[in-house]
Protein backbone atom coordinates (compact mmCIF):
# COMPACT_ATOMS: atom_id res chain seq x y z
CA UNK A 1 51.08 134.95 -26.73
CA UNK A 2 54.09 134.64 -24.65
CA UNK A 3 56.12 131.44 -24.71
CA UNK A 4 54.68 128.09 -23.96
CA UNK A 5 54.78 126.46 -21.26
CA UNK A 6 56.32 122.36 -20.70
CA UNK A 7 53.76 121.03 -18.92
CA UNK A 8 54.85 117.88 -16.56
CA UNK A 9 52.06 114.88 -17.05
CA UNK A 10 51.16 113.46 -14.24
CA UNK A 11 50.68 110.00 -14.81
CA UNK A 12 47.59 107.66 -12.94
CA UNK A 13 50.09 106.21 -10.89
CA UNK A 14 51.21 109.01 -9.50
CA UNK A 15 47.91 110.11 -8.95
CA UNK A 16 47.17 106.65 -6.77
CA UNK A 17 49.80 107.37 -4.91
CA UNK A 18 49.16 110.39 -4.21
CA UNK A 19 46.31 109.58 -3.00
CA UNK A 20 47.42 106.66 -0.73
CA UNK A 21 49.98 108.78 0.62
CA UNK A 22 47.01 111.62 1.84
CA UNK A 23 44.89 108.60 2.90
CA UNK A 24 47.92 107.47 5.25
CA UNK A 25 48.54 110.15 6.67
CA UNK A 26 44.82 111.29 7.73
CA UNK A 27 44.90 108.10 9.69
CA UNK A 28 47.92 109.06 11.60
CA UNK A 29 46.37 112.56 11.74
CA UNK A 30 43.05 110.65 13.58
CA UNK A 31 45.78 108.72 15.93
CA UNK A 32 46.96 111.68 17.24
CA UNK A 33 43.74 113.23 17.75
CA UNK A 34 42.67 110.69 19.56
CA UNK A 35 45.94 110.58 21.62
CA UNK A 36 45.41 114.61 22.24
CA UNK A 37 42.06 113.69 23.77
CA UNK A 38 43.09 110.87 25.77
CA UNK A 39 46.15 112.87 27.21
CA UNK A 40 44.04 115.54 28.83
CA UNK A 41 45.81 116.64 32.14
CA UNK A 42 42.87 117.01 33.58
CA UNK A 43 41.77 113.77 33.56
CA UNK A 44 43.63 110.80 35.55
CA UNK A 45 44.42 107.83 33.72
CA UNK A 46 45.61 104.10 35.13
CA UNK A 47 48.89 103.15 33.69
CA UNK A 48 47.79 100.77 31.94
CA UNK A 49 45.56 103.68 29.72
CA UNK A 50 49.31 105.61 29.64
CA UNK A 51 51.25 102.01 28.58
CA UNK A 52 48.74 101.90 25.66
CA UNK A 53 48.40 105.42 24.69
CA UNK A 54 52.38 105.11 24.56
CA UNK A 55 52.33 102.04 22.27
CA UNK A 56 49.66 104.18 20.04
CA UNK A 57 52.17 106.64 19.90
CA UNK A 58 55.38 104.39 18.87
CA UNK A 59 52.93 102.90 16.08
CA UNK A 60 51.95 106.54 14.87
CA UNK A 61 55.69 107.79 15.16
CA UNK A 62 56.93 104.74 13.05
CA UNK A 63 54.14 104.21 10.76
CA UNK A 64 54.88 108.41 9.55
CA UNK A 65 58.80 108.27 9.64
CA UNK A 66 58.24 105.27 7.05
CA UNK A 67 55.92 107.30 5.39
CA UNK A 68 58.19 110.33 4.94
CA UNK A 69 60.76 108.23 3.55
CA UNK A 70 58.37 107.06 0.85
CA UNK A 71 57.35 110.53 0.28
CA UNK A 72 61.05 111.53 0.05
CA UNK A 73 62.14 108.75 -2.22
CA UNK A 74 59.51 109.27 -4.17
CA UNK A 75 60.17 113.15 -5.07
CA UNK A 76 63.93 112.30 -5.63
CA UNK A 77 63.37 110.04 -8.17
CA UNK A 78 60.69 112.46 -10.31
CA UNK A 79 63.34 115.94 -9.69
């Protein structure tokens, strides 16, 4: 055999997380499906439909900058 390998345990919690993390961001994936659909040019939409797909938008947008920091912190502190 050749040499052995470290391998890197991955604890539970890590796991979790892991998980929460793909679990976030398939809901943000869903927002902006939804706000694909609802931004179809070739519909017309009152402005209050564009004032709330816009507020949709600011939530999405904040809610996955947050989430990359996490992310980021996250791998700095395991590498």
């Amino acid at each position: 055999m050749g040499k052995a390998q470290d391998l890197k345990s991955v604890s539970c919690q890590d796991i979790l997380a892991t998980r929460a993390c793909l679990k976030d961001m398939k809901d943000l994936y869903e927002a902006l499906h939804f706000m694909n659909h609802f931004l179809d040019s070739k519909v017309m939409r009152e402005l209050q439909e564009m004032k709330a797909c816009g507020e949709i938008f600011e939530v999405v947008y904040q809610n996955f900058g947050e989430l990359l920091l996490e992310i980021e912190e996250s791998l700095s502190k395991k590498f």
